[in-house]
Protein backbone atom coordinates (compact mmCIF):
# COMPACT_ATOMS: atom_id res chain seq x y z
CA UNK A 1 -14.13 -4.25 40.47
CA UNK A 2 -16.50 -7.22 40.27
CA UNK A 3 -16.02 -11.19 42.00
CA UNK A 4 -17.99 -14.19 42.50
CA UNK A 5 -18.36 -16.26 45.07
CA UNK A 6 -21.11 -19.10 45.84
CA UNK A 7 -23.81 -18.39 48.15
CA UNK A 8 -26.09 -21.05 49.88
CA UNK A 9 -29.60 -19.41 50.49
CA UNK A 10 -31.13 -22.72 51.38
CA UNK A 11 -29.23 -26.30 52.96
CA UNK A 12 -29.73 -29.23 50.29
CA UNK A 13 -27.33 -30.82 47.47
CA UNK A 14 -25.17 -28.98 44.93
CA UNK A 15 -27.81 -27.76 43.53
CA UNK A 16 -28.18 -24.91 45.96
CA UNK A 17 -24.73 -23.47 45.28
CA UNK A 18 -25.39 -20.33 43.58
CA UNK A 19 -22.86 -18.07 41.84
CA UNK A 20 -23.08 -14.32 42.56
CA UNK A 21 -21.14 -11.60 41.18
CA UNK A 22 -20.74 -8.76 43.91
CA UNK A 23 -20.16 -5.08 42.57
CA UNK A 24 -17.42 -4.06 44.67
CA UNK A 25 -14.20 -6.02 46.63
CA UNK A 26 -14.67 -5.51 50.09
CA UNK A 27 -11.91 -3.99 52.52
CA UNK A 28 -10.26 -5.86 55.89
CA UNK A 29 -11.10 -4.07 59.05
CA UNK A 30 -8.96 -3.69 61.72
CA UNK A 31 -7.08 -6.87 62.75
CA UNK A 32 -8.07 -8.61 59.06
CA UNK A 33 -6.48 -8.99 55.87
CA UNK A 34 -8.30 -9.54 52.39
CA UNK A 35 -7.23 -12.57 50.75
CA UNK A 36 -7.16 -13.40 46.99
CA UNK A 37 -8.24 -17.13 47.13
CA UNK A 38 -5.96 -19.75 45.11
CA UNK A 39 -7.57 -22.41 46.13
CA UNK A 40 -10.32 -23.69 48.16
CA UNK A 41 -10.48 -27.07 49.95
CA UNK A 42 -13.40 -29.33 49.04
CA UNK A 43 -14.18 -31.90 51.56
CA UNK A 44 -16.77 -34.07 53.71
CA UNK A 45 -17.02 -31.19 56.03
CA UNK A 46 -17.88 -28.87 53.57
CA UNK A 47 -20.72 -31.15 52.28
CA UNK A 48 -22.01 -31.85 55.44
CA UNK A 49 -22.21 -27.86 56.08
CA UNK A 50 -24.09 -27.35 52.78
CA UNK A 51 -26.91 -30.06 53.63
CA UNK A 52 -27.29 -28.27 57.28
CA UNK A 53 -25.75 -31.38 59.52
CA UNK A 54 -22.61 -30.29 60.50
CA UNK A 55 -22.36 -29.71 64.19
CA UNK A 56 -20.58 -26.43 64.52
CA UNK A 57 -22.39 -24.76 62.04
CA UNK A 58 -25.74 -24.23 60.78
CA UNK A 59 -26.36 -20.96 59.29
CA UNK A 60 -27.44 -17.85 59.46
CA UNK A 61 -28.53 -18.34 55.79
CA UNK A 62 -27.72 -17.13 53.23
CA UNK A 63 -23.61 -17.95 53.60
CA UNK A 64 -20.75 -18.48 51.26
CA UNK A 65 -19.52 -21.84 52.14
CA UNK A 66 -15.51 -23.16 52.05
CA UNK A 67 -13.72 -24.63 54.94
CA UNK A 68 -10.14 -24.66 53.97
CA UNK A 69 -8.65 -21.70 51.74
CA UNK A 70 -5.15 -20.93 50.86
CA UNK A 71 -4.33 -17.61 48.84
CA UNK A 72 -2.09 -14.52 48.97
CA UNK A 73 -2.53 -11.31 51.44
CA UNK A 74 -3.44 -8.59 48.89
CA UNK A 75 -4.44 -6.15 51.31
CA UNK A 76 -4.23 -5.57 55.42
CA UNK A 77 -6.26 -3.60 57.67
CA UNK A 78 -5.66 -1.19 60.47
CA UNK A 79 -3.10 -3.17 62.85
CA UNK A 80 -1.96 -5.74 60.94
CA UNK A 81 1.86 -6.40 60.73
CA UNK A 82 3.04 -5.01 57.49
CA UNK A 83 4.90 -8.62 56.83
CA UNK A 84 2.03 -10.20 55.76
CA UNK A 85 1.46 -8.18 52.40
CA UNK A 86 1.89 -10.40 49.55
CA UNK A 87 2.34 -13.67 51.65
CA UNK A 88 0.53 -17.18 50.75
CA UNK A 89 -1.28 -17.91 53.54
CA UNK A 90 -3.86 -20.84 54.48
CA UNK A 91 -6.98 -20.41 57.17
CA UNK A 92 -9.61 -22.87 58.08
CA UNK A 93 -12.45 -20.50 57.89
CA UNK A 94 -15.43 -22.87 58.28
CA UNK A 95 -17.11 -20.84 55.54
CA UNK A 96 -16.00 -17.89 53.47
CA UNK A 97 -13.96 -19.95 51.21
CA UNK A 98 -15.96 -20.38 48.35
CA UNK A 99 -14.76 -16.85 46.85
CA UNK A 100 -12.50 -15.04 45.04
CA UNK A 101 -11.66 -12.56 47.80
CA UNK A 102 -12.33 -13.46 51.42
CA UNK A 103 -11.86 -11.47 54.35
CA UNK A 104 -10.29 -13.01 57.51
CA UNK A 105 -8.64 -12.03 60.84
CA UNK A 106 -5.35 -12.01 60.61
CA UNK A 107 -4.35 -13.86 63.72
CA UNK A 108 -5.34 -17.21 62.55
CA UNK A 109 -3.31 -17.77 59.19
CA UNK A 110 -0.49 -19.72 58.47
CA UNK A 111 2.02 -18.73 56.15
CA UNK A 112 2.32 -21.64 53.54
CA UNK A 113 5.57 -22.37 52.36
CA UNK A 114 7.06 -21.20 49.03
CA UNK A 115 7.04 -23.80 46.23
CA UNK A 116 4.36 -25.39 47.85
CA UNK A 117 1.19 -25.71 45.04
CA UNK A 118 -2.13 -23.73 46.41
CA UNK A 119 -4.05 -26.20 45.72
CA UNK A 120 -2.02 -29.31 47.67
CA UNK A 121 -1.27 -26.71 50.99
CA UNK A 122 -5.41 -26.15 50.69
CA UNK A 123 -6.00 -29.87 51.36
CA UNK A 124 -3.60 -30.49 54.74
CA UNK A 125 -4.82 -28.15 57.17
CA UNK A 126 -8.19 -29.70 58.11
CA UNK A 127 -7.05 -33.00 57.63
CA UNK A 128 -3.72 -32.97 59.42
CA UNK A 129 -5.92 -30.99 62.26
CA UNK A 130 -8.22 -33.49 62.78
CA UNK A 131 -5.59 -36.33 62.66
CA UNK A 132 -4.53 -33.96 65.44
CA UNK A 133 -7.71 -33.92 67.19
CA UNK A 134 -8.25 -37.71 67.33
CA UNK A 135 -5.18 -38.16 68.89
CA UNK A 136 -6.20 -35.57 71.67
CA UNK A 137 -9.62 -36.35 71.72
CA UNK A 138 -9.16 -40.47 71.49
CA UNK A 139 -5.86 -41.51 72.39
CA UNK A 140 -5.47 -38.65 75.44
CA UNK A 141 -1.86 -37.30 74.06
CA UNK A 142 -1.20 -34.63 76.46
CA UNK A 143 -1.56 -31.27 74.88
CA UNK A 144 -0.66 -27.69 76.69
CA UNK A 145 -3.23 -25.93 78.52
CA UNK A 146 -1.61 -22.61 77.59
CA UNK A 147 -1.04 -21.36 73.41
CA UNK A 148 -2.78 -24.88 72.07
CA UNK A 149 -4.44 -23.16 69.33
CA UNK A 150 -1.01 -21.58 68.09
CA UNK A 151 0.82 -24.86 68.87
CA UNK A 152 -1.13 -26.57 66.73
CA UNK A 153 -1.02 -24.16 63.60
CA UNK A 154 2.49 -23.99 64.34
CA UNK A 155 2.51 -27.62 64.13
CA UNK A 156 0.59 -27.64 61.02
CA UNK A 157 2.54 -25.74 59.83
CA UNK A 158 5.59 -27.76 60.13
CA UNK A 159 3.75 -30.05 57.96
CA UNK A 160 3.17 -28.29 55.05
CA UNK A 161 6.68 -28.65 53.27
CA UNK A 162 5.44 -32.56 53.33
CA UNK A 163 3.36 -31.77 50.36
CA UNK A 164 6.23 -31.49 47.81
C-alpha cells in the first residue's frame, strides 16, 4: 500500500520539502514498532534542522524531517511487549516525523493519554523537555544520575493530561 512523507534532499527554506509517495509500508524490526502518524509537531527546531543549523543534527541527506510525532502503534516487531498494539503514543524522533508511517524503537515512547487530541499531545513533549532542560542545564536542579532519561519521559508524561 502506498504513503507519503516529505523528504529534504538539500538544507534551505520550505521550498526544499518534497513530497514522495513510497510503494510499500515498511515493517518494525526487532525492538521497534511502526507508527501511523496523527500528528506531527512543527516547531523552531524543526526549521532550524531543515536550513542545516541545528546542532545535533545535520544530515546524512536526503532525510524525512519531524521532531515531535504522536500516533497509534499499528504494528510491533520481534520483542516488543504485546501492550503496545493499538496504543497512542508520542516520540521525539529528531526526524522521521514528517510521514504517514514512521518506524521507531520502542523503548522511547510515551503512551499519551486517552481523550487527549493528537495534535495538542504532539506539541508538549519538546517543549515541556526543554523547559526541563533549562532548569537542569541553567538553574542546576539536581537530577538522578541513574534512569534520567525515563524519569523525564515519565515526567512528561505526567504532563500530558494538562492539555485538556
Amino acid at each position: 500500500m502506498p504513503w507519503q512523507h516529505l523528504r529534504i534532499s538539500r538544507f534551505g527554506g520550505p521550498e526544499v520539502l518534497q513530497v514522495v509517495e513510497e510503494a510499500t509500508i515498511p515493517d518494525p524490526g526487532p525492538g521497534e514498532v511502526r507508527i501511523k502518524v496523527l500528528a506531527a509537531g512543527t516547531g523552531f527546531t524543526d526549521t532550524m534542522i531543515r536550513r542545516g543549523r541545528y546542532p545535533d543534527f545535520k544530515g546524512p541527506l536526503p532525510f524525512t524531517p519531524g521532531y515531535e510525532i504522536v500516533g497509534v502503534v499499528e504494528k510491533i516487531g520481534p520483542g516488543v511487549a504485546a501492550t503496545l498494539q493499538g496504543m497512542t503514543v508520542a516520540d521525539l524522533c529528531v526526524v522521521g516525523g514528517y510521514a504517514q508511517y514512521a518506524i521507531r524503537p520502542s523503548r522511547f515512547l510515551v503512551p499519551v493519554p486517552e481523550g487527549i487530541d493528537p495534535a495538542e499531545a504532539a506539541c508538549i513533549p519538546l517543549a515541556y523537555l526543554t523547559a526541563f532542560q533549562m532548569l537542569i542545564r541553567c538553574r542546576n536542579l539536581a537530577s538522578s544520575a541513574s534512569g534520567q532519561r525515563r524519569s523525564i519521559i515519565a515526567w512528561v508524561t505526567s504532563l500530558l493530561p494538562c492539555a485538556k
